[in-house]
Each structure stands twice: as structure tokens, then as C-alpha cells.
PDB file of N, CA and C in Angstrom:
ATOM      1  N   UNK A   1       0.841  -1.178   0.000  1.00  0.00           N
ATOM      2  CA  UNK A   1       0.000   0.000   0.000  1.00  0.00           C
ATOM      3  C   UNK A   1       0.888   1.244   0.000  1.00  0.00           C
ATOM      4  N   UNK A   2       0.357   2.328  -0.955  1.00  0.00           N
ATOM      5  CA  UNK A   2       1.580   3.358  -1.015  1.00  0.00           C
ATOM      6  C   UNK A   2       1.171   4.281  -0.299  1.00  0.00           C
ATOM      7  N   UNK A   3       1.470   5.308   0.646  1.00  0.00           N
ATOM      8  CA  UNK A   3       1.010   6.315   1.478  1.00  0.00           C
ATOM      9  C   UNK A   3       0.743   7.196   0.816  1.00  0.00           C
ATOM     10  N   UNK A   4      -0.425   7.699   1.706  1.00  0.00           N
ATOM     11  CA  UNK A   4      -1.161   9.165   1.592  1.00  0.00           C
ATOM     12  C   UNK A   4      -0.109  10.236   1.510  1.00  0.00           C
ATOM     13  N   UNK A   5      -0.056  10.870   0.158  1.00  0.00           N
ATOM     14  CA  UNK A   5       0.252  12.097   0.221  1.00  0.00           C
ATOM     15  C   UNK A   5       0.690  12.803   1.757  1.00  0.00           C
ATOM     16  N   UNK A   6       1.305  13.567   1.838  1.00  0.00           N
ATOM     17  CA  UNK A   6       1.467  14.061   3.145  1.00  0.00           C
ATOM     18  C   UNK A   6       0.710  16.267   2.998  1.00  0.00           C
ATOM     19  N   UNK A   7      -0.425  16.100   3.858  1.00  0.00           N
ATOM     20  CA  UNK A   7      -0.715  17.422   3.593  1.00  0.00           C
ATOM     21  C   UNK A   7      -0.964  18.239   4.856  1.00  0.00           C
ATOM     22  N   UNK A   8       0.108  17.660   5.595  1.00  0.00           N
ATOM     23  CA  UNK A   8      -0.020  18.465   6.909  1.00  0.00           C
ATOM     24  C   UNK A   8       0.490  20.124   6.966  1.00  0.00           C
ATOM     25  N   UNK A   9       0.742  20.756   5.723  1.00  0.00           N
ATOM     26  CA  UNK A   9       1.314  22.072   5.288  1.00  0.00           C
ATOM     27  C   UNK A   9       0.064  22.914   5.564  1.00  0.00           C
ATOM     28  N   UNK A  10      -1.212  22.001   5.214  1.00  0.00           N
ATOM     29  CA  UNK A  10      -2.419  22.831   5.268  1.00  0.00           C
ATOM     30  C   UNK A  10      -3.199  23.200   6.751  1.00  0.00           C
ATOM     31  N   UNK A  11      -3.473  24.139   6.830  1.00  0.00           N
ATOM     32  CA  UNK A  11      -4.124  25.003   7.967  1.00  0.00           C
ATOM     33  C   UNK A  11      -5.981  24.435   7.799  1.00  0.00           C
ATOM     34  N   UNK A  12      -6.381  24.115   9.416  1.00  0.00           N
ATOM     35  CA  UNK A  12      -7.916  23.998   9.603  1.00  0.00           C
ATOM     36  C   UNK A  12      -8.473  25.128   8.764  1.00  0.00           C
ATOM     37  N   UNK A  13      -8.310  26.309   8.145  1.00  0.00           N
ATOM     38  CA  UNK A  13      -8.916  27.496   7.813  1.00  0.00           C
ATOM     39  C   UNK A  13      -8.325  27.202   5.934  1.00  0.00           C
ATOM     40  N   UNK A  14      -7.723  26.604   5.940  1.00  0.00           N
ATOM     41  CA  UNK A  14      -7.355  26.216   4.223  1.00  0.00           C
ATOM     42  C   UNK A  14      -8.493  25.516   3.855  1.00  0.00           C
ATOM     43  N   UNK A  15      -9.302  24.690   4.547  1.00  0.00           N
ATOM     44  CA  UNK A  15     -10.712  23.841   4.059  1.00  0.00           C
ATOM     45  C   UNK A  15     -11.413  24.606   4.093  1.00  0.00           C
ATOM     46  N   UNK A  16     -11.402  25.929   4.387  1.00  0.00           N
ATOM     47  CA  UNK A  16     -13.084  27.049   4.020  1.00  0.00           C
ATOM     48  C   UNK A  16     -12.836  26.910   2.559  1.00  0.00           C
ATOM     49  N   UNK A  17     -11.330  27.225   2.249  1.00  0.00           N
ATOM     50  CA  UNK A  17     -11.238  27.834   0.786  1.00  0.00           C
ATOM     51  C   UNK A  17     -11.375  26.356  -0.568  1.00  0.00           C
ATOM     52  N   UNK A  18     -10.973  25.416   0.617  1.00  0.00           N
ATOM     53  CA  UNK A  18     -10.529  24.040  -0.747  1.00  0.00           C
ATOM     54  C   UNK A  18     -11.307  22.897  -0.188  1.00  0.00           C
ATOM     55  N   UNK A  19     -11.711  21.913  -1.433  1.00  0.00           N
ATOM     56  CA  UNK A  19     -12.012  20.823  -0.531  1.00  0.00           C
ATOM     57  C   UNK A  19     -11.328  20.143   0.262  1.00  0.00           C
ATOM     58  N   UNK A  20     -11.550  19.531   1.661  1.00  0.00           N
ATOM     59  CA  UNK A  20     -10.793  18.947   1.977  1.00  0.00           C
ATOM     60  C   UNK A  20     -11.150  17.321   1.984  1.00  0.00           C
ATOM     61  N   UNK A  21     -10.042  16.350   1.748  1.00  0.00           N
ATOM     62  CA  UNK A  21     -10.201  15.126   1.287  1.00  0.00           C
ATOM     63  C   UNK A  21     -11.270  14.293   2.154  1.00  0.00           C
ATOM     64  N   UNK A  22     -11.494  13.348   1.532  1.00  0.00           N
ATOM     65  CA  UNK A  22     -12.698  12.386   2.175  1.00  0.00           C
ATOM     66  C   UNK A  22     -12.952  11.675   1.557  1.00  0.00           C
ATOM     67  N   UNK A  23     -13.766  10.748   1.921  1.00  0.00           N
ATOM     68  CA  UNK A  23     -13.699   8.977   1.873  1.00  0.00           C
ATOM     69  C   UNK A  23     -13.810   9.100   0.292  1.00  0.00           C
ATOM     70  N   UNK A  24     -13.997   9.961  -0.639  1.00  0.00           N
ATOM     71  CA  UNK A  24     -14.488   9.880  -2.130  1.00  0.00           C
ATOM     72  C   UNK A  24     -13.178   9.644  -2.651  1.00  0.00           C
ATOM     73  N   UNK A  25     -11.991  10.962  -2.292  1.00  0.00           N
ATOM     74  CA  UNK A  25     -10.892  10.952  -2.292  1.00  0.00           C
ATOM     75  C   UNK A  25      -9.732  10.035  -2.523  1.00  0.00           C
ATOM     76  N   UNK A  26     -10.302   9.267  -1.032  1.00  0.00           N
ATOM     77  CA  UNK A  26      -9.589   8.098  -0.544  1.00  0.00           C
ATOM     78  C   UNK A  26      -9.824   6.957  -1.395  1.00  0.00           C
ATOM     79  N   UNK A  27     -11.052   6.735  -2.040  1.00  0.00           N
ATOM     80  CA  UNK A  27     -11.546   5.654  -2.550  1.00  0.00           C
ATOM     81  C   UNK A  27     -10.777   5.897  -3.972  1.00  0.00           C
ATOM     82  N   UNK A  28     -10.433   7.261  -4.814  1.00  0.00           N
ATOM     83  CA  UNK A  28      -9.810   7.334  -6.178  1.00  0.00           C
ATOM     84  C   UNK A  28      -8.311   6.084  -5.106  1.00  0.00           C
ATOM     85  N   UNK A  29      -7.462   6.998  -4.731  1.00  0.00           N
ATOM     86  CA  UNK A  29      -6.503   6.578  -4.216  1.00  0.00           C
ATOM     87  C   UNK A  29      -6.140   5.189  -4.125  1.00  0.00           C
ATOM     88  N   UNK A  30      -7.300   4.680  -3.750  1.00  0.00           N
ATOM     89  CA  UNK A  30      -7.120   3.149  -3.922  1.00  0.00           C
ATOM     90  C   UNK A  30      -7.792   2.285  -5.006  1.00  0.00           C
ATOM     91  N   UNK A  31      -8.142   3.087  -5.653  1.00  0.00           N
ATOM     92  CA  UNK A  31      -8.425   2.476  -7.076  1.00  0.00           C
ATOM     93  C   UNK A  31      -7.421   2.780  -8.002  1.00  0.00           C
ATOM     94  N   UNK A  32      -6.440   3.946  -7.654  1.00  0.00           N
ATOM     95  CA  UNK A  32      -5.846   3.802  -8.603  1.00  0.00           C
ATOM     96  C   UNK A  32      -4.259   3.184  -8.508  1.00  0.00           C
ATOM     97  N   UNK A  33      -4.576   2.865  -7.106  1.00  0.00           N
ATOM     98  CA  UNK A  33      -2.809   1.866  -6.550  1.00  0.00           C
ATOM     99  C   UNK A  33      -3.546   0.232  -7.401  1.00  0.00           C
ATOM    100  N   UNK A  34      -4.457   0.524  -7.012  1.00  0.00           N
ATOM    101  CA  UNK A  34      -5.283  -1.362  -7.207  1.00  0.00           C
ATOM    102  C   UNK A  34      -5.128  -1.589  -8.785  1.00  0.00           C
ATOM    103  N   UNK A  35      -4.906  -0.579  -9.772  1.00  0.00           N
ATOM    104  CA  UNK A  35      -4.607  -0.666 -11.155  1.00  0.00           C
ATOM    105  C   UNK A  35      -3.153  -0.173 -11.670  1.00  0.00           C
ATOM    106  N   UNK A  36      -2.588   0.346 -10.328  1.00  0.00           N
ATOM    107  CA  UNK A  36      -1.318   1.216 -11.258  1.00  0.00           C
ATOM    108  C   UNK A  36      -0.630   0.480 -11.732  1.00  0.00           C
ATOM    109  N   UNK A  37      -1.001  -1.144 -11.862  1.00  0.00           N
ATOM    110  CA  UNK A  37       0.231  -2.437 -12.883  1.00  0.00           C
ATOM    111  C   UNK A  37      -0.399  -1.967 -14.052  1.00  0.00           C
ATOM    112  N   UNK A  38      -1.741  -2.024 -14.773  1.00  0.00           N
ATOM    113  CA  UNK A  38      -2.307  -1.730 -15.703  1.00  0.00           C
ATOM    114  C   UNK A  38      -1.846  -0.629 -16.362  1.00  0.00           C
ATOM    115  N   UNK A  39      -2.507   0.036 -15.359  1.00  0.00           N
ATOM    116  CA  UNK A  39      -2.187   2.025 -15.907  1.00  0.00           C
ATOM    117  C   UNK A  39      -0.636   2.332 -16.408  1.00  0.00           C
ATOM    118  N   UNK A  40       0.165   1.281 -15.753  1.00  0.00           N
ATOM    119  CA  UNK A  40       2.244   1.640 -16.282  1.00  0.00           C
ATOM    120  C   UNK A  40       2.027   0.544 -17.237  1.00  0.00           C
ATOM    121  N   UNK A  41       1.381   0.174 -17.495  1.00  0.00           N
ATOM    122  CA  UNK A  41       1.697  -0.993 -18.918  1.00  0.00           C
ATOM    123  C   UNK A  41       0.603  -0.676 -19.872  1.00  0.00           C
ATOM    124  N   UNK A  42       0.083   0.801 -20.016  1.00  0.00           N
ATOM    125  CA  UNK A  42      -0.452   2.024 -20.697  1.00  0.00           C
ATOM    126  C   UNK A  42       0.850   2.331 -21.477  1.00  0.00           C
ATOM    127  N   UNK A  43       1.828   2.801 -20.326  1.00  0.00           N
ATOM    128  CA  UNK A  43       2.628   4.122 -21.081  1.00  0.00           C
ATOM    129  C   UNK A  43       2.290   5.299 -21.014  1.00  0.00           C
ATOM    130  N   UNK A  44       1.621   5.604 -20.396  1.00  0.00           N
ATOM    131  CA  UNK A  44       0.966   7.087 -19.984  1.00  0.00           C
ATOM    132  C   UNK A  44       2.005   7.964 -19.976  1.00  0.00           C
ATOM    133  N   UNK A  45       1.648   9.259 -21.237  1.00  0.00           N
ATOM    134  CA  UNK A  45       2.840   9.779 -21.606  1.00  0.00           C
ATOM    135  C   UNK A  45       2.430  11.690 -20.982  1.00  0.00           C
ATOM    136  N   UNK A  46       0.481  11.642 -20.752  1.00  0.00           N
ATOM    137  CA  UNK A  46       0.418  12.711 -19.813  1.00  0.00           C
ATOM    138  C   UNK A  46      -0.898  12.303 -19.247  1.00  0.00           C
ATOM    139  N   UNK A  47      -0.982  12.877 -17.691  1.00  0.00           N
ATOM    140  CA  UNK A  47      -1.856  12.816 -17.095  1.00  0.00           C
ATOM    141  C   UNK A  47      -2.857  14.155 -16.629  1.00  0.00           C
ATOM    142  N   UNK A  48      -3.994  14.221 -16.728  1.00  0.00           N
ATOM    143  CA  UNK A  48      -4.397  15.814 -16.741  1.00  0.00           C
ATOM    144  C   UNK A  48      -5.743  15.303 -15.878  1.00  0.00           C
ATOM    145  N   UNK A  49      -5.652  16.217 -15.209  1.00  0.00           N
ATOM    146  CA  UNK A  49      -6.748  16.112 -13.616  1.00  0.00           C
ATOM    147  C   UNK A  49      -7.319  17.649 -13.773  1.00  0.00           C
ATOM    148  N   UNK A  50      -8.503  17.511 -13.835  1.00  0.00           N
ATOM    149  CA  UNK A  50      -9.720  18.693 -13.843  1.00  0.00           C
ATOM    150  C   UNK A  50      -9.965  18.964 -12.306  1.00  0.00           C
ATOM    151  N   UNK A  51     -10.496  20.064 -11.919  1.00  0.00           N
ATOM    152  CA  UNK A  51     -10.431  20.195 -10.414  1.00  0.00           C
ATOM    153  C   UNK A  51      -9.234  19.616  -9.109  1.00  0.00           C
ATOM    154  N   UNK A  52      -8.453  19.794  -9.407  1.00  0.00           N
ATOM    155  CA  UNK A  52      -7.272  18.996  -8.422  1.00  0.00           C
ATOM    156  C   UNK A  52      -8.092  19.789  -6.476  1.00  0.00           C
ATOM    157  N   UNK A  53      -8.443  20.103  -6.756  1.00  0.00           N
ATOM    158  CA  UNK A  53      -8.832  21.092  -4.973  1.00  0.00           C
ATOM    159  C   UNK A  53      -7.512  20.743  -4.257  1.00  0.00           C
ATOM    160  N   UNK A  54      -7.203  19.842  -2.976  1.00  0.00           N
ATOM    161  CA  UNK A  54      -6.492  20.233  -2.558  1.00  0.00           C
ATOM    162  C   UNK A  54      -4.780  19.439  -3.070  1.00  0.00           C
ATOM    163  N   UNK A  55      -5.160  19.168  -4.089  1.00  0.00           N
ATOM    164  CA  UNK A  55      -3.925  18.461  -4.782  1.00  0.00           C
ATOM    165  C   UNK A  55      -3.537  16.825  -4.277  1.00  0.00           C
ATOM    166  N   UNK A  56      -4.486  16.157  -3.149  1.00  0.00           N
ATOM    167  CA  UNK A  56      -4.312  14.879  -2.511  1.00  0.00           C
ATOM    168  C   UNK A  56      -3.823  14.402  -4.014  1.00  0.00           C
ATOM    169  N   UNK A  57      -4.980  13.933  -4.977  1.00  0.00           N
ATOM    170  CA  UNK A  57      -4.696  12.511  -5.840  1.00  0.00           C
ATOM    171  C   UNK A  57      -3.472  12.854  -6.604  1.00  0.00           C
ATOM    172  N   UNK A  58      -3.438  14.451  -7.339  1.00  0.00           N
ATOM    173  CA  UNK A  58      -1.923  15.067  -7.684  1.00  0.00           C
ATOM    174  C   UNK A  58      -1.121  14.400  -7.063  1.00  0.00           C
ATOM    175  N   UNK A  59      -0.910  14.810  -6.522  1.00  0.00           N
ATOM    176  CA  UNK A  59       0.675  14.543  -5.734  1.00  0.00           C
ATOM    177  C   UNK A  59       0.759  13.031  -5.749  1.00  0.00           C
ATOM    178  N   UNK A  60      -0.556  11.722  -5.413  1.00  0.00           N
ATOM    179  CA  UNK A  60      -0.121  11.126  -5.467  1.00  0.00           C
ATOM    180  C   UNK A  60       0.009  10.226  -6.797  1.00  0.00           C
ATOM    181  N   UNK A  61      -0.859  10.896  -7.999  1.00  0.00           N
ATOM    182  CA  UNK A  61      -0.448  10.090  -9.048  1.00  0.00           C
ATOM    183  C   UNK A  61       1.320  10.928  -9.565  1.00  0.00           C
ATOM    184  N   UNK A  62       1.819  11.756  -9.277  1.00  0.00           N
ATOM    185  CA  UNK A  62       3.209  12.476  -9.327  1.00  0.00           C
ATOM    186  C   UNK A  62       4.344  11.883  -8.765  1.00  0.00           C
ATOM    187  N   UNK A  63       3.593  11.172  -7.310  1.00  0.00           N
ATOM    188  CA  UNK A  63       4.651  10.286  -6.383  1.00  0.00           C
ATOM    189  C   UNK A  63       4.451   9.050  -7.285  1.00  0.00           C
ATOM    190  N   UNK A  64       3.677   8.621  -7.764  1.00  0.00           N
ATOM    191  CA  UNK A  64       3.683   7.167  -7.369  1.00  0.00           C
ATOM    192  C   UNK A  64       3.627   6.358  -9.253  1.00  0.00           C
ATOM    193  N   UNK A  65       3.237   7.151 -10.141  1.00  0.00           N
ATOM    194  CA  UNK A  65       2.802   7.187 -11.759  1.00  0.00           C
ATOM    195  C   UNK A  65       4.163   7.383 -12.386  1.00  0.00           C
ATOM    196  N   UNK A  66       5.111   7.339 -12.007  1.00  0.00           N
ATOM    197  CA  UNK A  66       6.555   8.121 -13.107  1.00  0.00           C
ATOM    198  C   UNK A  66       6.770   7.079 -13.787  1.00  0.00           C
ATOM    199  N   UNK A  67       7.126   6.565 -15.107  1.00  0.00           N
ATOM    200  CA  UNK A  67       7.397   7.870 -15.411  1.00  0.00           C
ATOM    201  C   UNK A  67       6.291   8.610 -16.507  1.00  0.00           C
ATOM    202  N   UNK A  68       5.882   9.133 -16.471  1.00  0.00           N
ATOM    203  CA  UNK A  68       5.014  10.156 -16.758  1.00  0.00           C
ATOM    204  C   UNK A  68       5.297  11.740 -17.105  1.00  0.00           C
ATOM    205  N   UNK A  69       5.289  11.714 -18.457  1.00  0.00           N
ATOM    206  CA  UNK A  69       5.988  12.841 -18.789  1.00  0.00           C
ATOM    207  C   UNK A  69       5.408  14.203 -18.827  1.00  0.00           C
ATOM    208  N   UNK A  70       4.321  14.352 -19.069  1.00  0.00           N
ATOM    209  CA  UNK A  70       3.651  15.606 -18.655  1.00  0.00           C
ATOM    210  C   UNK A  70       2.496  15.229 -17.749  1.00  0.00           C
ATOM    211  N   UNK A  71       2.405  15.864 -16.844  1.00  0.00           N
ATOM    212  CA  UNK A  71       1.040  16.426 -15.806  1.00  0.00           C
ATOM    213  C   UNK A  71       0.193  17.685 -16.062  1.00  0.00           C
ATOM    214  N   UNK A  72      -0.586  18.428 -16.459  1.00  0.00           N
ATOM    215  CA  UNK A  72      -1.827  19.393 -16.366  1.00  0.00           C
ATOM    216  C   UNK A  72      -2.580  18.892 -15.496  1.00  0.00           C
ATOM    217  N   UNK A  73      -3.018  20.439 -14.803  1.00  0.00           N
ATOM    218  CA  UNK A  73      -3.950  20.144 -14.085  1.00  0.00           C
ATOM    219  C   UNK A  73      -4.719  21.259 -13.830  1.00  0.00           C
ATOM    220  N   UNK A  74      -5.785  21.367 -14.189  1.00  0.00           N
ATOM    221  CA  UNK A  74      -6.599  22.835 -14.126  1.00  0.00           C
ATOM    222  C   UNK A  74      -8.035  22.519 -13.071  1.00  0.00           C
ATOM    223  N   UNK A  75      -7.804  23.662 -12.340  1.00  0.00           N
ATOM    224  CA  UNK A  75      -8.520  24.401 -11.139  1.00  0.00           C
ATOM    225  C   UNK A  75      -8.447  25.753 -11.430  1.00  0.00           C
ATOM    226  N   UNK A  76      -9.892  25.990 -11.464  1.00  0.00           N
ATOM    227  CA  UNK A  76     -10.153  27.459 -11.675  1.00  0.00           C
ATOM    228  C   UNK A  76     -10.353  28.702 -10.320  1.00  0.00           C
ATOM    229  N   UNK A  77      -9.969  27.593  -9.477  1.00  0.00           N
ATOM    230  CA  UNK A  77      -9.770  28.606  -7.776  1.00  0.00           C
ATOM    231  C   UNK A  77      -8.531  29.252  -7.714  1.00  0.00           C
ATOM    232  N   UNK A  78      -8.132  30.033  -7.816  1.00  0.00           N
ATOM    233  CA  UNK A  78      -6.315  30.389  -7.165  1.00  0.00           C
ATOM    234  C   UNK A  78      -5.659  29.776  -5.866  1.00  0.00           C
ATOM    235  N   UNK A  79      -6.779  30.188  -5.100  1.00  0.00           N
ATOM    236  CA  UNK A  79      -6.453  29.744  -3.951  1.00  0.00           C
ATOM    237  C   UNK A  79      -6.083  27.980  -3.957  1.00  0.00           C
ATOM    238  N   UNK A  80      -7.134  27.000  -4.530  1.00  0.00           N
ATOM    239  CA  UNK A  80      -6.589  25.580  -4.476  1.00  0.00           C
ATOM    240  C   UNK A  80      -5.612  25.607  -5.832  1.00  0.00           C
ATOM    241  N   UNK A  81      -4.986  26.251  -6.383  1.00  0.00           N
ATOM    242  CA  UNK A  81      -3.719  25.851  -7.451  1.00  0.00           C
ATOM    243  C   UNK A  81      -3.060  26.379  -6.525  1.00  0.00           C
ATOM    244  N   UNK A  82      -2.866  26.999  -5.286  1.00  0.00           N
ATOM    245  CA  UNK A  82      -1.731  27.523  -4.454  1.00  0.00           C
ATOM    246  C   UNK A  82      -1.489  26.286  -3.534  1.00  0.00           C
ATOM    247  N   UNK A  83      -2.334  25.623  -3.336  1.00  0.00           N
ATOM    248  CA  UNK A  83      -2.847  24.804  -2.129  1.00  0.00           C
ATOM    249  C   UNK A  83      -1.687  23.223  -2.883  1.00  0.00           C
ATOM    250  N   UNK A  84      -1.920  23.227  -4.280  1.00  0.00           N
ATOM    251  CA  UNK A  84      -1.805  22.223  -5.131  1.00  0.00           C
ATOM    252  C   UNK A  84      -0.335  22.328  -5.535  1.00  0.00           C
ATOM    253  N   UNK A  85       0.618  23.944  -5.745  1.00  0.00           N
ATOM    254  CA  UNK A  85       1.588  23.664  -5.554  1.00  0.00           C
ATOM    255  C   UNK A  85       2.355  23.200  -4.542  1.00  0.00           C
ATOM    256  N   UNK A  86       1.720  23.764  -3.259  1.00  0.00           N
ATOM    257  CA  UNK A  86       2.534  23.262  -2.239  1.00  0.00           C
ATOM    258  C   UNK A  86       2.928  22.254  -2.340  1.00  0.00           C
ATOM    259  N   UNK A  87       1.824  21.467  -2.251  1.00  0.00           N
ATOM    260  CA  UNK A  87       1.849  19.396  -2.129  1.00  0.00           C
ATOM    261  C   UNK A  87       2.490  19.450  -2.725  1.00  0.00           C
ATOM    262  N   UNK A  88       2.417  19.347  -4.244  1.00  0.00           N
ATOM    263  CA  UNK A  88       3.137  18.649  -4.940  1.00  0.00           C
ATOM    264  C   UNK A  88       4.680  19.161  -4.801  1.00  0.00           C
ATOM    265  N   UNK A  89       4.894  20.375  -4.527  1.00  0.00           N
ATOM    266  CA  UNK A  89       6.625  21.005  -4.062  1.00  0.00           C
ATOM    267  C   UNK A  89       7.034  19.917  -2.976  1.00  0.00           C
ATOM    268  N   UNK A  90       6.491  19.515  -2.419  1.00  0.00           N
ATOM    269  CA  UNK A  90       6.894  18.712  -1.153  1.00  0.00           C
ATOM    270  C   UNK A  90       6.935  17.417  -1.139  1.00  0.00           C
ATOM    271  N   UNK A  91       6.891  17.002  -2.689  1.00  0.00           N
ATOM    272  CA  UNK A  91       7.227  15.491  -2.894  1.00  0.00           C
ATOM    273  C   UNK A  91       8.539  14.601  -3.089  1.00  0.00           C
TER     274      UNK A  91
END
């Protein structure tokens, strides 16, 4: 089992602005460890995530998907693409 992202950077008052993760979250997460033999014997050459909020599944398809040559990821909040660099800076 590969670990949760680490998003202890974020403040109780960062979830007014972003979603914060939950069991929906959690459930991508392990659907997508439960396929990532499949998904790397793709070749996945980019991965692009619509709404990232607080960057959880980012970071961990970034940690855990390489090699993977381009990532996009569009969020139309500022505030969660700020939220989304962090994480992922901290991988």
C-alpha cells in the first residue's frame, strides 16, 4: 500500500477555501494503486486532472505514476492551485 500524500502544510482554515479530502478521495486513491500495474503498462505519456482542490490525488499520481511525462492540471480557484503547488513542491 503506497502512502497518503502528506498534507499536513495545510491550515484547519485552508478547508473554508478548498475541498478537503474524504472517503471519495480516498476511494480514487485506492483504485488507482489497485490498477497502477495496468495504468504503467499504458505508457501514460500525460496525465491531466480537472479540479485537483487540494492536490491529494496530484501529488499522489506524481509520487507514485513516473514515469510520466507531462502532468496538467486545471482548477479554476487560485487559492486551491496555491494549495496544489505546495503538495506537490513537497514530494
Amino acid at each position: 500500500m503506497f502512502p497518503t500524500p502528506d498534507l499536513s502544510h495545510f491550515k484547519r482554515n485552508d478547508y473554508n477555501e478548498i475541498y478537503e479530502p474524504d472517503a471519495d478521495s480516498f476511494l480514487l486513491l485506492d483504485a488507482l494503486e489497485l490498477k497502477l500495474n495496468k495504468i504503467l503498462e499504458q505508457k501514460p505519456f500525460i496525465i491531466l486532472e480537472f479540479g485537483c482542490g487540494s492536490g491529494l490525488a496530484t501529488t499522489f499520481i506524481a509520487k507514485h505514476f513516473c514515469p510520466v511525462h507531462k502532468y496538467y492540471y486545471f482548477q479554476v480557484w487560485l487559492y486551491a492551485m496555491t494549495m496544489l503547488f505546495l503538495s506537490t513542491f513537497s514530494i
